[in-house]
C-alpha atoms as a PDB file:
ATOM      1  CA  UNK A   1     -39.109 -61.938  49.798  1.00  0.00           C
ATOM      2  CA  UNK A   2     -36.075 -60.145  51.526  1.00  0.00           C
ATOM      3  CA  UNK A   3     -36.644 -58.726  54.991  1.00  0.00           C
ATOM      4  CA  UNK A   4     -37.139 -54.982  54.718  1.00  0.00           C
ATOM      5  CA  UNK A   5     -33.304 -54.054  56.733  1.00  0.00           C
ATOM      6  CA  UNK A   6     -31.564 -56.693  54.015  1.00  0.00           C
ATOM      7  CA  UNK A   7     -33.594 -54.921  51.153  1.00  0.00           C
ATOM      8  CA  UNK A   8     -32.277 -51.627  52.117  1.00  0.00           C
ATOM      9  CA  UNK A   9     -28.892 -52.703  52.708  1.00  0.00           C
ATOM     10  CA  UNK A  10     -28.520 -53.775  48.938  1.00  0.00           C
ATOM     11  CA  UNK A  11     -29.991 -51.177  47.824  1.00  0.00           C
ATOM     12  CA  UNK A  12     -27.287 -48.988  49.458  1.00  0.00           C
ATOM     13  CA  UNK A  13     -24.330 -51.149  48.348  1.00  0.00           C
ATOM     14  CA  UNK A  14     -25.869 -51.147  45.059  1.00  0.00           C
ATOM     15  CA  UNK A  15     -26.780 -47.257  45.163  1.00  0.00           C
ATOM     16  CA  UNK A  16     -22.524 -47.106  46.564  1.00  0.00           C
ATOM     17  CA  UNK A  17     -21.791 -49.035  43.349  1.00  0.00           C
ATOM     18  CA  UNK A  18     -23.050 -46.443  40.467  1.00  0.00           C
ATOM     19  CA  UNK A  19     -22.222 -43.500  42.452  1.00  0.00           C
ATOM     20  CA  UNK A  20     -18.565 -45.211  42.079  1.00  0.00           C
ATOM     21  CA  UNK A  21     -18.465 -45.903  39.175  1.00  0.00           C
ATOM     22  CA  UNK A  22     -19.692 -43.026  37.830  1.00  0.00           C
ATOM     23  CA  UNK A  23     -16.520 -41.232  39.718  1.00  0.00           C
ATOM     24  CA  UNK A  24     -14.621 -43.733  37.935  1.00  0.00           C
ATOM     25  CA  UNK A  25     -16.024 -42.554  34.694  1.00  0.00           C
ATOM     26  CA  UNK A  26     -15.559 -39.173  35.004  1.00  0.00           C
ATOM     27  CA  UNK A  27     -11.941 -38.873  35.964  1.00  0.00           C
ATOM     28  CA  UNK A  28     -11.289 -41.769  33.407  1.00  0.00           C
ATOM     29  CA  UNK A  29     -12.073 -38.724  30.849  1.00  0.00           C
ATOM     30  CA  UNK A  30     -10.626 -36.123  32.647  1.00  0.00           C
ATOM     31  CA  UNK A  31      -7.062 -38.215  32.762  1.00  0.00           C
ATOM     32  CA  UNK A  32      -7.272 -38.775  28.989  1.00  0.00           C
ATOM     33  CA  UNK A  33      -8.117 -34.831  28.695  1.00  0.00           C
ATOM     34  CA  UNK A  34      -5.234 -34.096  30.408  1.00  0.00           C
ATOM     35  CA  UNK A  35      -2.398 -36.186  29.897  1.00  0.00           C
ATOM     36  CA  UNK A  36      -2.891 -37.946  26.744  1.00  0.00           C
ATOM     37  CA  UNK A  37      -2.970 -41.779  25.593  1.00  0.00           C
ATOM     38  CA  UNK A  38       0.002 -42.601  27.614  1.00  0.00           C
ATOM     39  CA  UNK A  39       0.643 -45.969  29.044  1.00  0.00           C
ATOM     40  CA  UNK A  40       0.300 -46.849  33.294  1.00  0.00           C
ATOM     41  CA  UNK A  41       3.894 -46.286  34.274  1.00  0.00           C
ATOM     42  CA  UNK A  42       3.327 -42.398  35.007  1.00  0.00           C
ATOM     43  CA  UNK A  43       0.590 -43.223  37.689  1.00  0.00           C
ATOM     44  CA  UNK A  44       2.320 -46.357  39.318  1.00  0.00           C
ATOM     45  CA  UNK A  45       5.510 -43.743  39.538  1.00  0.00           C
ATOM     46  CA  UNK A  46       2.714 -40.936  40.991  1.00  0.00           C
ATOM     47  CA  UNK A  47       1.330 -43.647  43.190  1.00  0.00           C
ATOM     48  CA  UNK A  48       4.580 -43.782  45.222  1.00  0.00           C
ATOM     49  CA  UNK A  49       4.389 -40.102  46.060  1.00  0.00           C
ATOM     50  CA  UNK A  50       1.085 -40.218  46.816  1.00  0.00           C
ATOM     51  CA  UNK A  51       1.470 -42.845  49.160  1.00  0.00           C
ATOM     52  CA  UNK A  52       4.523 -41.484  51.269  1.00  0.00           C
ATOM     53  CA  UNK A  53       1.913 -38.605  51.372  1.00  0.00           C
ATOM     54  CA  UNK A  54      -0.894 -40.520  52.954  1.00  0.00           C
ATOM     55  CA  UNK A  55       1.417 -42.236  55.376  1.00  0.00           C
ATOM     56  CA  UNK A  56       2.576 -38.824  56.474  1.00  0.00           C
ATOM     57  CA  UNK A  57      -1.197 -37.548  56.686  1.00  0.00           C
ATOM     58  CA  UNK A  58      -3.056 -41.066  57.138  1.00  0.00           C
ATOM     59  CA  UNK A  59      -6.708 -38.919  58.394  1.00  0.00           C
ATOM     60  CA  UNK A  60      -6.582 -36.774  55.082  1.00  0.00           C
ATOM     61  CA  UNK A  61      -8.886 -38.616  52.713  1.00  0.00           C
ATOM     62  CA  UNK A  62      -7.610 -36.711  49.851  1.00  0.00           C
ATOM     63  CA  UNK A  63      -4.433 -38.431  49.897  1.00  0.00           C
ATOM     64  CA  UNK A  64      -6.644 -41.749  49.598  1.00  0.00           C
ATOM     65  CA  UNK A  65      -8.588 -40.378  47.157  1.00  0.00           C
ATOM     66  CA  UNK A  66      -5.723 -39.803  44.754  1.00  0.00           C
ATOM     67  CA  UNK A  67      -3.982 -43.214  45.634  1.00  0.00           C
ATOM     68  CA  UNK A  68      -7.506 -44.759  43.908  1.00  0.00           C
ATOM     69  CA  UNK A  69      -7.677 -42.264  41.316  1.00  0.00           C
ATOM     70  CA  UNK A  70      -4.060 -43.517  40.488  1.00  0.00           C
ATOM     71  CA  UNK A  71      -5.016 -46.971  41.190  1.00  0.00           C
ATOM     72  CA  UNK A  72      -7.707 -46.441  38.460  1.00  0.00           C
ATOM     73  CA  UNK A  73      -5.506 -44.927  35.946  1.00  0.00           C
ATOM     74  CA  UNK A  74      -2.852 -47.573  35.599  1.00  0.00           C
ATOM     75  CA  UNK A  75      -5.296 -50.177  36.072  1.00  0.00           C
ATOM     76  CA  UNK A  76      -7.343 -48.879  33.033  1.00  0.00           C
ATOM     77  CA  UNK A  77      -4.219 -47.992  30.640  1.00  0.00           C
ATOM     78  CA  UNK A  78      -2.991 -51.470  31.504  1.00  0.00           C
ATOM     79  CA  UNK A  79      -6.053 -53.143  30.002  1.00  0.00           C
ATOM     80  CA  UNK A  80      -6.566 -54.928  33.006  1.00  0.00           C
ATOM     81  CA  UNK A  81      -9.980 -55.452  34.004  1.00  0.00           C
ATOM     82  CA  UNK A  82     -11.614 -56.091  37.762  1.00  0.00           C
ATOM     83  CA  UNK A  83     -12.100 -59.333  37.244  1.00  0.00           C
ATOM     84  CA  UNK A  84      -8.121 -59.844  36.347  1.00  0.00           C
ATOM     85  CA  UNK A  85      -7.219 -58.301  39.507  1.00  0.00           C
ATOM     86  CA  UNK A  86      -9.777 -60.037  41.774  1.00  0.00           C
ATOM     87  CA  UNK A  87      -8.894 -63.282  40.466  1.00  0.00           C
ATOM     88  CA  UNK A  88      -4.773 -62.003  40.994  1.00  0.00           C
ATOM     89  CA  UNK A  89      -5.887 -61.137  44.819  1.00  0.00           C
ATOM     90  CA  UNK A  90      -7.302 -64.363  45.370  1.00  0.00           C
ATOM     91  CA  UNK A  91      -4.449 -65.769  43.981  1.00  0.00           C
ATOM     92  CA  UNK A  92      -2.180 -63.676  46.290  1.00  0.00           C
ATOM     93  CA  UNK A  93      -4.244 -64.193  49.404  1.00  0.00           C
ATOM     94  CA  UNK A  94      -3.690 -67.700  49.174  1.00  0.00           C
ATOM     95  CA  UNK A  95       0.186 -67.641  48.874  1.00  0.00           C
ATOM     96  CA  UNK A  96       0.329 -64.753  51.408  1.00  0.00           C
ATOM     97  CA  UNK A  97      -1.701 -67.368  54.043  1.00  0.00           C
ATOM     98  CA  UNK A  98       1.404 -70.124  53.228  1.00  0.00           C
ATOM     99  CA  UNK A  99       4.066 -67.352  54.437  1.00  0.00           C
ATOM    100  CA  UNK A 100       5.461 -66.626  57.665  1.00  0.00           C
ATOM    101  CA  UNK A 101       5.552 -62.896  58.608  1.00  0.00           C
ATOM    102  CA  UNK A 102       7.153 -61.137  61.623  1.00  0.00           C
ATOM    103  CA  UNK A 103       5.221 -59.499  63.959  1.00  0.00           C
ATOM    104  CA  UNK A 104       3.624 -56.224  62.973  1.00  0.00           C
ATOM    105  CA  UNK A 105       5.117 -52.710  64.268  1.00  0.00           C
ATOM    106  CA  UNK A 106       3.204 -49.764  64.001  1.00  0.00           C
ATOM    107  CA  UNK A 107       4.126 -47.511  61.299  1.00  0.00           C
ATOM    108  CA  UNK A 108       6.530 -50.387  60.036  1.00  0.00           C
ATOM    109  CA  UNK A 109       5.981 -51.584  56.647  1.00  0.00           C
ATOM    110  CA  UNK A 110       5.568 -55.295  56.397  1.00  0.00           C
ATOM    111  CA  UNK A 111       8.672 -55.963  53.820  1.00  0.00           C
ATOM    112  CA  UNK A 112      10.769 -59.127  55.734  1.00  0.00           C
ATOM    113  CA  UNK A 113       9.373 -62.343  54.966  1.00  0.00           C
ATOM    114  CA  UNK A 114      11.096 -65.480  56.117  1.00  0.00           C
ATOM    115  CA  UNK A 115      11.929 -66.440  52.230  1.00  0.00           C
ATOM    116  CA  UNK A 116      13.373 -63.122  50.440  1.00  0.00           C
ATOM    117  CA  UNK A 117      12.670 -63.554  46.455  1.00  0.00           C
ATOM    118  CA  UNK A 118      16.214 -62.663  44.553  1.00  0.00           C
ATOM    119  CA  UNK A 119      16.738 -59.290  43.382  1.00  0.00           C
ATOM    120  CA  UNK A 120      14.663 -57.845  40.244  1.00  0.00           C
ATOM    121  CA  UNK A 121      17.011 -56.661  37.790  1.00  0.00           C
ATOM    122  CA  UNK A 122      15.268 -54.590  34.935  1.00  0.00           C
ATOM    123  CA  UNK A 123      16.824 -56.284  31.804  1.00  0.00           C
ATOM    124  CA  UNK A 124      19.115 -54.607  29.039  1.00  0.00           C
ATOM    125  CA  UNK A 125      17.391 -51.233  26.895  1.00  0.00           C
ATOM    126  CA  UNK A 126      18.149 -49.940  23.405  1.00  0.00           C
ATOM    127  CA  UNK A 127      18.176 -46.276  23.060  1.00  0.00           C
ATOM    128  CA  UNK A 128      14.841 -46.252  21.503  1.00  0.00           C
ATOM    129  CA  UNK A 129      12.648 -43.493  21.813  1.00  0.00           C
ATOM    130  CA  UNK A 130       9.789 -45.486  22.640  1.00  0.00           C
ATOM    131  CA  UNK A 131      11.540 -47.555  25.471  1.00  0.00           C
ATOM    132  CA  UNK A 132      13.197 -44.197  27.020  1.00  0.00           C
ATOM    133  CA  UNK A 133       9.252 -42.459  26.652  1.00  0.00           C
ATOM    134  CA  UNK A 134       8.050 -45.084  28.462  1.00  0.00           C
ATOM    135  CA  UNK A 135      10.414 -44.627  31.576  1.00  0.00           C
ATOM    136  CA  UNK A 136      10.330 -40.708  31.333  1.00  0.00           C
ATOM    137  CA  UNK A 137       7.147 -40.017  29.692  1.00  0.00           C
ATOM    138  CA  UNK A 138       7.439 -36.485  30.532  1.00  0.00           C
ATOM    139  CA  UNK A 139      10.565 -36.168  29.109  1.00  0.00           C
ATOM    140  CA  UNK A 140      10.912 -35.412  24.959  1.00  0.00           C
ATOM    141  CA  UNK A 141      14.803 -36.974  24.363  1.00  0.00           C
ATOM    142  CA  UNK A 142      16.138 -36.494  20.958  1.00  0.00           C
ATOM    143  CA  UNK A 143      18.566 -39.608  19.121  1.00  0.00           C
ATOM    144  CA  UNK A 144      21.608 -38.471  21.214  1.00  0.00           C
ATOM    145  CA  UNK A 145      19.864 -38.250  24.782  1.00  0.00           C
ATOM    146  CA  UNK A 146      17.955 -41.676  23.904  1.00  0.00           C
ATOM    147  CA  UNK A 147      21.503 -42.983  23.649  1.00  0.00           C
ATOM    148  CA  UNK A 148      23.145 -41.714  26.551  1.00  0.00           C
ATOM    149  CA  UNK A 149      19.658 -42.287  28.142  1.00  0.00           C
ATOM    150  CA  UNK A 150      20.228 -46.349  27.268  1.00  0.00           C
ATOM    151  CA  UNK A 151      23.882 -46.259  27.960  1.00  0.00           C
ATOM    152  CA  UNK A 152      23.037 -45.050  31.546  1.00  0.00           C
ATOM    153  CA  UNK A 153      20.068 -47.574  32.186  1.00  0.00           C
ATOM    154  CA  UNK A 154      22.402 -50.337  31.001  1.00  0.00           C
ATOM    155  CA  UNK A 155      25.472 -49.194  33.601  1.00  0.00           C
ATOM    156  CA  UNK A 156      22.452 -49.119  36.383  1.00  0.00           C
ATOM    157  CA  UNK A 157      21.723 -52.697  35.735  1.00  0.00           C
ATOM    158  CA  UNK A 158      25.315 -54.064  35.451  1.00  0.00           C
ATOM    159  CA  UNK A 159      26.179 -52.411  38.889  1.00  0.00           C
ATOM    160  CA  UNK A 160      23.021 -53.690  40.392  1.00  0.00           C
ATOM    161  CA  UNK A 161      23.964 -57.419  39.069  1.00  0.00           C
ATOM    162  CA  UNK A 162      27.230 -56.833  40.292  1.00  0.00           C
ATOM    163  CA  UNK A 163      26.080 -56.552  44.097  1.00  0.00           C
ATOM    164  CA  UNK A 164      23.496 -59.081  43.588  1.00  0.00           C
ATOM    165  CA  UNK A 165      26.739 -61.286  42.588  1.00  0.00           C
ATOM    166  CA  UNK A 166      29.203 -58.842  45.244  1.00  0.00           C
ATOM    167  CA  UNK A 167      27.691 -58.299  48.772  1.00  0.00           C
ATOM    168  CA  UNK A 168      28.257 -55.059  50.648  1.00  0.00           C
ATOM    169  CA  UNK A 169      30.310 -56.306  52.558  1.00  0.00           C
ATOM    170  CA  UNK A 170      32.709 -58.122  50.505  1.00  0.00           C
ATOM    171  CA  UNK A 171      36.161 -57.685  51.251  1.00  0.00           C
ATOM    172  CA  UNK A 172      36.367 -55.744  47.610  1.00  0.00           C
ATOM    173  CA  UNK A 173      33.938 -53.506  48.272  1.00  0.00           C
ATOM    174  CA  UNK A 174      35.669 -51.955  51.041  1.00  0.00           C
ATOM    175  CA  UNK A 175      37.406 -49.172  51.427  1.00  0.00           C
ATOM    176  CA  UNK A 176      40.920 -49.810  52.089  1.00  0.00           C
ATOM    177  CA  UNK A 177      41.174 -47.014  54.846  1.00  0.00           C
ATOM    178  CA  UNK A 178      38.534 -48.860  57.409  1.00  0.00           C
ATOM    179  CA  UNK A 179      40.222 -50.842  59.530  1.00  0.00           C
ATOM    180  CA  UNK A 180      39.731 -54.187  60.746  1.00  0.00           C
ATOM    181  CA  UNK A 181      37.527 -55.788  63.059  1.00  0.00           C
ATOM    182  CA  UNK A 182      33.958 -54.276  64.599  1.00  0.00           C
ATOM    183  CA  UNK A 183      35.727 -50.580  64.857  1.00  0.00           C
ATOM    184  CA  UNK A 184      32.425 -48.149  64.853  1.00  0.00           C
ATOM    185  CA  UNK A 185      34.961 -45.480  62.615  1.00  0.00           C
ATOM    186  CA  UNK A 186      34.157 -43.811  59.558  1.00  0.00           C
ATOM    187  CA  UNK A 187      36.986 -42.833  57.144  1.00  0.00           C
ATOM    188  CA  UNK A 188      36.610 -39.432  55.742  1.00  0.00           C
ATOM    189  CA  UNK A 189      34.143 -38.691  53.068  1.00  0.00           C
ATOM    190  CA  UNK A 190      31.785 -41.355  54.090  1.00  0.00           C
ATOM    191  CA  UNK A 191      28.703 -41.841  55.988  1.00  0.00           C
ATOM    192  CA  UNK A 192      26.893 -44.241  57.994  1.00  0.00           C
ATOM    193  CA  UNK A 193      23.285 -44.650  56.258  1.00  0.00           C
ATOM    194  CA  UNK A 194      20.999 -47.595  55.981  1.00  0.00           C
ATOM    195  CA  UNK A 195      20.724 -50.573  53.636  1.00  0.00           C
ATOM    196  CA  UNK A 196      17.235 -49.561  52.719  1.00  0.00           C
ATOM    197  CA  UNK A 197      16.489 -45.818  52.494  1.00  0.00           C
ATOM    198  CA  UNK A 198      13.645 -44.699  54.637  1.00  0.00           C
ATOM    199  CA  UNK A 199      11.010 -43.125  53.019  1.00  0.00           C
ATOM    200  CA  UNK A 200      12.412 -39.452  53.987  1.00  0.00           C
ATOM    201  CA  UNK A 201      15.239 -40.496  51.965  1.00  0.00           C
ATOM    202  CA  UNK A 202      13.220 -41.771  49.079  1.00  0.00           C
ATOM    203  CA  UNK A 203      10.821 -38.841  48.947  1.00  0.00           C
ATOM    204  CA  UNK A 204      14.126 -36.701  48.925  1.00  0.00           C
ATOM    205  CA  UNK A 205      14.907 -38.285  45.522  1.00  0.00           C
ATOM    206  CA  UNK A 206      11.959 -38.102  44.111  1.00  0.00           C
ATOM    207  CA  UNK A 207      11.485 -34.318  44.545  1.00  0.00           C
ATOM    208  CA  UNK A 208      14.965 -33.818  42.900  1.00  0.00           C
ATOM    209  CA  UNK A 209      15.260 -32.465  39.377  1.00  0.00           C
ATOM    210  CA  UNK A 210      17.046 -35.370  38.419  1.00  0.00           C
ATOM    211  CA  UNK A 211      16.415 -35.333  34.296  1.00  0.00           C
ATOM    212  CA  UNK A 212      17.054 -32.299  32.519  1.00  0.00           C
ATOM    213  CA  UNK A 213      16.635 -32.611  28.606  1.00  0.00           C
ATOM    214  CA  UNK A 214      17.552 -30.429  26.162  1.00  0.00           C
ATOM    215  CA  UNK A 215      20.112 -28.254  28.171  1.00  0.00           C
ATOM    216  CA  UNK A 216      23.245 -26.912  26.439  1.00  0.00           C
ATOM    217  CA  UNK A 217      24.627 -30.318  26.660  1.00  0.00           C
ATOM    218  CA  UNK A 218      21.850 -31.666  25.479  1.00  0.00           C
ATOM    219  CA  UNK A 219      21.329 -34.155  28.187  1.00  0.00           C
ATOM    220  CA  UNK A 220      22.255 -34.018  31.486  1.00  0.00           C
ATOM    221  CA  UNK A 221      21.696 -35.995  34.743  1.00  0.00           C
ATOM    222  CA  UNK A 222      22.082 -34.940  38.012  1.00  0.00           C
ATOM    223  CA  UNK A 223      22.307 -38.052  39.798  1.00  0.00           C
ATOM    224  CA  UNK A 224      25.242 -35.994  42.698  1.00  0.00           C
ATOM    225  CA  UNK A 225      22.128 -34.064  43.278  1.00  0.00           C
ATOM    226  CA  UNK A 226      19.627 -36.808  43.741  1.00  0.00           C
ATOM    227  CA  UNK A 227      22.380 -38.865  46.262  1.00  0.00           C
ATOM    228  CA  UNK A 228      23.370 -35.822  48.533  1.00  0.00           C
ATOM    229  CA  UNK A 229      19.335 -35.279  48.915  1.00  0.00           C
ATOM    230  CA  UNK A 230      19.216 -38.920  49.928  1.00  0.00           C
ATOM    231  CA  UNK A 231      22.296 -38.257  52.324  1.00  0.00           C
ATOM    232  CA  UNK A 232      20.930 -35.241  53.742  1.00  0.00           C
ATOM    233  CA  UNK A 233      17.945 -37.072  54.349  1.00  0.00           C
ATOM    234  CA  UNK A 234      19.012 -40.140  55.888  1.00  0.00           C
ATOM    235  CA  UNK A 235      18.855 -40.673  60.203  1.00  0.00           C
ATOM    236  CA  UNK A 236      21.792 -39.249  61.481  1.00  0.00           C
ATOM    237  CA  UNK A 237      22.264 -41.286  64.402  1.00  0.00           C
END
């Protein structure tokens, strides 16, 4: 027979464990109610937001509770069960124990490893309406914006696997007014910002109305809007 404090204690874990799940339950139905049967890209997007939230406001537990509601969501329109992702997580745990990692700075995330992976491009799209509802499920493109839709995605990923092939810093990809040498100057019309964006800089894109369907030209993307948020947004010094 258990001791009487160990006998509690599962009782609470196991108490923990239907109160849980029966939170998991109940928004499970509430997230079909209100958004459909839609697939888990819209809450790993959401998830993003959330996050940049949480880090701005790390003692409000509402923030955390809607990074595991989101959590949840995908997780369950996925298919994926908990037994998937525990097995994935020990998995992980052990590769993550083989790596070296820099020392950790507060408020820093963790993102340098001593072995980079290569750059993820997303491969090639067709302008299917399925494919483009996936990536903007909120969106409702007709033939024509699926196309220019596709056409776009397609131009994102050549230029991406031309810098993966290009550096920054190649000689071609230089503006032919900077001159020479370690010279801190900036030619006009361009500005010093960092290789990564910072997460003011990302949450400045993401609250841009960067997708506007069926305006009087049918389709139209405001991607100058979405980089001078970024700008305006990135450290000036």
């Amino acid at each position: 027979m258990l001791p009487a404090e160990e006998a509690e204690e599962l009782a609470r874990i196991a108490l923990a464990s239907l109160e849980r799940e029966q939170i998991r339950r109940e928004h499970a139905e509430w997230s079909d109610a209100a958004f459909g049967d839609v697939g888990p890209i819209g809450p790993l997007k959401h998830l993003s937001k959330e996050a940049l939230e949480a880090a701005a406001e790390p003692d409000d537990l509402s923030e955390w509770a809607d990074m595991q509601f989101l959590l949840w969501d995908a997780q369950r329109r996925a298919s994926i069960s908990d037994e998937q992702i525990t097995q994935a997580m020990v998995e992980k745990l052990a590769v993550n124990k083989q790596r070296e990692w820099p020392e950790p700075k507060d408020g820093e995330p963790r993102l340098h490893i001593k072995e980079q992976p290569a750059p993820v491009v997303p491969p090639a799209i067709e302008p299917d309406y399925k494919v483009i509802k996936s990536i903007l499920p909120t969106a409702n493109p007709d033939e024509y914006a699926c196309c220019i839709a596709a056409d776009m995605w397609n131009a994102c990923r050549a230029a991406m696997l031309q810098g993966v092939e290009q550096p920054q810093n190649a000689r071609q990809n230089i503006p032919e007014n900077i001159p020479d040498g370690n010279s801190p100057a900036i030619p006009d019309g361009y500005a010093l910002v960092p290789v990564e964006p910072t997460d003011e800089m990302i949450a400045a894109a993401m609250n841009c109305e960067d997708v506007l369907f069926n305006s009087d030209e049918s389709f139209c993307v405001q991607f100058g809007n979405i980089y001078e948020a970024m700008l305006a947004a990135a450290p000036q010094k």
